[in-house]
Every structure is written in C-alpha cells, then in structure tokens.
Protein backbone atom coordinates (compact mmCIF):
# COMPACT_ATOMS: atom_id res chain seq x y z
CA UNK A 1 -7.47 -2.66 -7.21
CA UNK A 2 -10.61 -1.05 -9.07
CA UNK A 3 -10.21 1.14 -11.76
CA UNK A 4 -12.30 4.00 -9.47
CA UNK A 5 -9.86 3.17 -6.52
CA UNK A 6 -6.63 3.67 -8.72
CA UNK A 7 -8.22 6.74 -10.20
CA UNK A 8 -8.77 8.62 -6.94
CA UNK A 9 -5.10 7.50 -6.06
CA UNK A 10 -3.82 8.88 -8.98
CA UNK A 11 -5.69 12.25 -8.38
CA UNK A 12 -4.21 12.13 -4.62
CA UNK A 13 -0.61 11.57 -5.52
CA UNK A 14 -1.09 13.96 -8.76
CA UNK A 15 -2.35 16.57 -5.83
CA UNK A 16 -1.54 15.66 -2.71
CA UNK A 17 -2.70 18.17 -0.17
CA UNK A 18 -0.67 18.83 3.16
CA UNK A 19 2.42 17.39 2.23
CA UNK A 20 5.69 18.53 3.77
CA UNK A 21 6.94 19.00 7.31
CA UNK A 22 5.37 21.71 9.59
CA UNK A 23 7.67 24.23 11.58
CA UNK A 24 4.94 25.37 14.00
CA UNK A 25 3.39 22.12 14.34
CA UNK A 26 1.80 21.85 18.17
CA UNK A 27 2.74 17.83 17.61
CA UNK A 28 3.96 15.68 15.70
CA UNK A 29 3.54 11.94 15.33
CA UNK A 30 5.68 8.94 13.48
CA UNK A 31 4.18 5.61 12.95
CA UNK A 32 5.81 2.81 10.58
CA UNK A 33 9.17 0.83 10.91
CA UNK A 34 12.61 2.11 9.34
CA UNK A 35 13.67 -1.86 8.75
CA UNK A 36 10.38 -2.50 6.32
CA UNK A 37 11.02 0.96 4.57
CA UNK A 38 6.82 2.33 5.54
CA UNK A 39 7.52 5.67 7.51
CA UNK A 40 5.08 8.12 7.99
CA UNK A 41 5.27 11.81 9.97
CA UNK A 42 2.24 13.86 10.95
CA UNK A 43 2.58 17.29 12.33
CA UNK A 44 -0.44 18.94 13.90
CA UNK A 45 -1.42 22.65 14.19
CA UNK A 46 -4.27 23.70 16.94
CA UNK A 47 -6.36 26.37 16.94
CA UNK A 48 -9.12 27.98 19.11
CA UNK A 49 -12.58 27.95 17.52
CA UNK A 50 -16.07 28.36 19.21
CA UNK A 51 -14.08 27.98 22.45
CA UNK A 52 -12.80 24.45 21.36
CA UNK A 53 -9.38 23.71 20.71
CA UNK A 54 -9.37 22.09 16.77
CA UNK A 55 -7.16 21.22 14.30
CA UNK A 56 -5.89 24.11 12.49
CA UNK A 57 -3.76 22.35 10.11
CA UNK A 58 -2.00 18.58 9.43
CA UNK A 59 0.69 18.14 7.32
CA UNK A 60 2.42 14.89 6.27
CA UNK A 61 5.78 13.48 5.02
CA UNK A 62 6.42 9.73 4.18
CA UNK A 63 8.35 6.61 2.68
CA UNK A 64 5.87 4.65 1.49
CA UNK A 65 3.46 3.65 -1.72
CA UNK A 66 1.14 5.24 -3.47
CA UNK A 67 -1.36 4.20 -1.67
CA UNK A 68 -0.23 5.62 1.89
CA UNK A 69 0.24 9.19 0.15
CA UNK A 70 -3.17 9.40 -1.19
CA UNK A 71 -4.75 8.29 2.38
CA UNK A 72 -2.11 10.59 4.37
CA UNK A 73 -3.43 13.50 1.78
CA UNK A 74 -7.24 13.04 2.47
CA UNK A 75 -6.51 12.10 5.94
CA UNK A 76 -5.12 15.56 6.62
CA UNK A 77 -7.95 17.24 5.18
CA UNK A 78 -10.70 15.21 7.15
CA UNK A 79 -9.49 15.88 10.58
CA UNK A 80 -9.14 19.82 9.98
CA UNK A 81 -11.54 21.33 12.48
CA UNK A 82 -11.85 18.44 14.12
CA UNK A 83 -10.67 18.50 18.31
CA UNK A 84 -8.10 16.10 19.34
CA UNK A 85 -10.42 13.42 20.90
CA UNK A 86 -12.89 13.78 17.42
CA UNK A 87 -9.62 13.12 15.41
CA UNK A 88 -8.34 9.90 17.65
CA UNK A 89 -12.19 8.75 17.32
CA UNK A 90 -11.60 8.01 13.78
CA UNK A 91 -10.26 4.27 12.30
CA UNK A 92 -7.86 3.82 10.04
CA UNK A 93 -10.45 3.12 7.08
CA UNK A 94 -12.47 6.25 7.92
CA UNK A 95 -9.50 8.25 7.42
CA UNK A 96 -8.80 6.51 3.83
CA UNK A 97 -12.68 6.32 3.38
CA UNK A 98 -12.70 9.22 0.64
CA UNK A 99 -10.84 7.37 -1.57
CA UNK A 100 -13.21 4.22 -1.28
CA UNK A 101 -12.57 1.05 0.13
CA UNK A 102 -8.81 -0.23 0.18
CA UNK A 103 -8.23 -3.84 -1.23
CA UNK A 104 -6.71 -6.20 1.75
CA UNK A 105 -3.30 -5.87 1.03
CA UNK A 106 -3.53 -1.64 1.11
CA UNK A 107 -5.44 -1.56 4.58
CA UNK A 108 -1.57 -1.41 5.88
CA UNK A 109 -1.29 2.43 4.64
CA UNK A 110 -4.63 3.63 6.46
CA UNK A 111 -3.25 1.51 9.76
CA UNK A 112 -0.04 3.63 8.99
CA UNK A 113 -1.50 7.14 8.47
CA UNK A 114 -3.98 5.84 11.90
CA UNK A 115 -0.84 5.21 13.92
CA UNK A 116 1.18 8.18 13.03
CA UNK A 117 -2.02 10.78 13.84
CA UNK A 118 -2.44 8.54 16.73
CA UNK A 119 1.33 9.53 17.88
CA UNK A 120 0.88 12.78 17.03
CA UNK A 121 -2.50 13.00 19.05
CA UNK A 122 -1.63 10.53 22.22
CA UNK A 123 -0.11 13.76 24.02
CA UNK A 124 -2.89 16.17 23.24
CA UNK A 125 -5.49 13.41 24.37
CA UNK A 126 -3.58 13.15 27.65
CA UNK A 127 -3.01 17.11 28.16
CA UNK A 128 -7.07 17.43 27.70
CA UNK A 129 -7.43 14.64 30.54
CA UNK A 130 -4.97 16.40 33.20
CA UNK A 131 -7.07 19.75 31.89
CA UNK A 132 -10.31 18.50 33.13
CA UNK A 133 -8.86 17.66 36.32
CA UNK A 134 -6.23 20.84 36.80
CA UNK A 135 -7.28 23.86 34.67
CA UNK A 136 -4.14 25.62 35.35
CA UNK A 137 -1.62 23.47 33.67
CA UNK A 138 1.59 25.07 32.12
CA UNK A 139 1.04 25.49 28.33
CA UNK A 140 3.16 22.58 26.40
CA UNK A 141 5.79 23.92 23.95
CA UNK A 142 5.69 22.96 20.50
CA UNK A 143 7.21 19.57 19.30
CA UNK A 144 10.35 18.88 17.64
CA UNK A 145 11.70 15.70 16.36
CA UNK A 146 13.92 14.44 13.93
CA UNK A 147 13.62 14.59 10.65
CA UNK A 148 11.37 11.54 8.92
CA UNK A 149 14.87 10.82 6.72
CA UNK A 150 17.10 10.85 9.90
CA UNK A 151 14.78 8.13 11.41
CA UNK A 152 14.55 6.35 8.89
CA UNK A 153 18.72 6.50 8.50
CA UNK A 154 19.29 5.97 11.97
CA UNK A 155 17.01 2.71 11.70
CA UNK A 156 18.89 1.62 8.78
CA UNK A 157 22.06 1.66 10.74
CA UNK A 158 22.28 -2.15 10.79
CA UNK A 159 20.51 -2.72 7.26
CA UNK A 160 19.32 -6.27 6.92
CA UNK A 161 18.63 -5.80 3.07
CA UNK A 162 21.49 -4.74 1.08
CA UNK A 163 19.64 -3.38 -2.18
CA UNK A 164 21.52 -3.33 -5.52
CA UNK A 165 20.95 -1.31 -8.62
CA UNK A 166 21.41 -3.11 -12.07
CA UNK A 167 22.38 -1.26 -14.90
CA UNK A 168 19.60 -1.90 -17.97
C-alpha cells in the first residue's frame, strides 16, 4: 500500500465521518458475511430538495479493517445530496475513489461499503419505479433492523473458527 494511500487511511480512521447507527434512518442496508468476520451497516436519511428526494444523511457501523472504515467514511459523505438512483449509479471504487486507488487485495472493502448502500438503496430504487407508474402510493415507514452486533452474533451461532487468546 503507498505511503499517500495509508496516509489518507490514517486521516479517515483518525476522523471518520458518519459513523454510528441512525435512529431515523429512511433505510438501512447490511452487506458482508458474519462467518468471514467483514460486516458493514448503512442507514440512509432522505430529504426533499429542489423537488427531488436526496440523501440527507448516511451513517455507517462495521466489523472490518481499516481500510473498509476509511471508504465507509468518505463513502457517506459523497452520496449526501445525491437521489437514490445517483447514489446506486456509483461503483464500488468511485465510492473509495477519495482516498485513491485501493491495492488488489483492499478492493473487497469498497465491494463491501457498494453492497451495503446497495441494500440500503434496493428498496428506495424500487419505491421510485412503482412512483412513476402509481403516484399515490402509501408512504413507507422507516426501517428497523437488528443491530450490526446481533447479526453478526446470530451468524456466529455455529462458529467454524474457534479463536484463542495467548497470554504474552
């Protein structure tokens, strides 16, 4: 990893932005797999602006490296203001693209922080779709899900890695 990429990490995880769950979130996503340990949660917050429904807010909570922190942290700022269909628009290495380009075996955070906005988004997407054809849908009510920890316990249920502390 280069020196500039590590440096911009280290300024991410030293400030990350948008970290913590969201209470009022509109949506909220999960992408990742409790058995590898790589969890991330994205909850979204909508706004109206210019007559367009945007992203107000994203907030983020995960088990996972460094790495998927700093891209979760900058992802959440890029898509602010940004509508649904904008946000979905956007690959995982444009989300991670203000920290600079991710060496090979990092590209899995950006896929991560892609599939949990993805989650979080695949509703909102769909709502927009059954707007264009029916204007006078029911409003949806906000999401609520587990907790990132719960998901990741409940997937642990049936651990396959038994890990094992040594004393120094």
């Amino acid at each position: 990893m280069s020196d500039d990429l590590q440096q911009r990490i280290q300024e991410a995880i030293a400030h990350p932005r948008n970290l913590g769950e969201m209470k009022e979130a509109d949506a909220v996503g999960t992408a990742g797999s409790p058995d590898c340990g790589d969890m991330l949660r994205m909850w979204v917050k909508f706004k109206e602006k210019d007559g367009r429904k945007v992203i107000d807010r994203a907030t983020f909570q995960t088990f996972g490296c460094e790495t998927a922190i700093a891209v979760a942290s900058v992802a959440t700022e890029l898509i602010s203001g940004k509508t649904a269909e904008e946000a979905l628009a956007l690959s995982g290495q444009e989300l991670a693209a203000p920290l600079g380009p991710l060496p090979p075996m990092k590209i899995h955070c950006a896929q991560l922080v892609e599939g949990a906005l993805r989650s979080a988004l695949a509703d909102e997407s769909e709502e927009n779709e059954k707007k264009k054809e029916a204007p006078a849908a029911p409003e949806r009510k906000p999401a609520t899900s587990p907790t990132l920890l719960d998901q990741l316990q409940a997937g642990a249920a049936a651990p396959k890695v038994k890990v094992v502390i040594k004393p120094r």
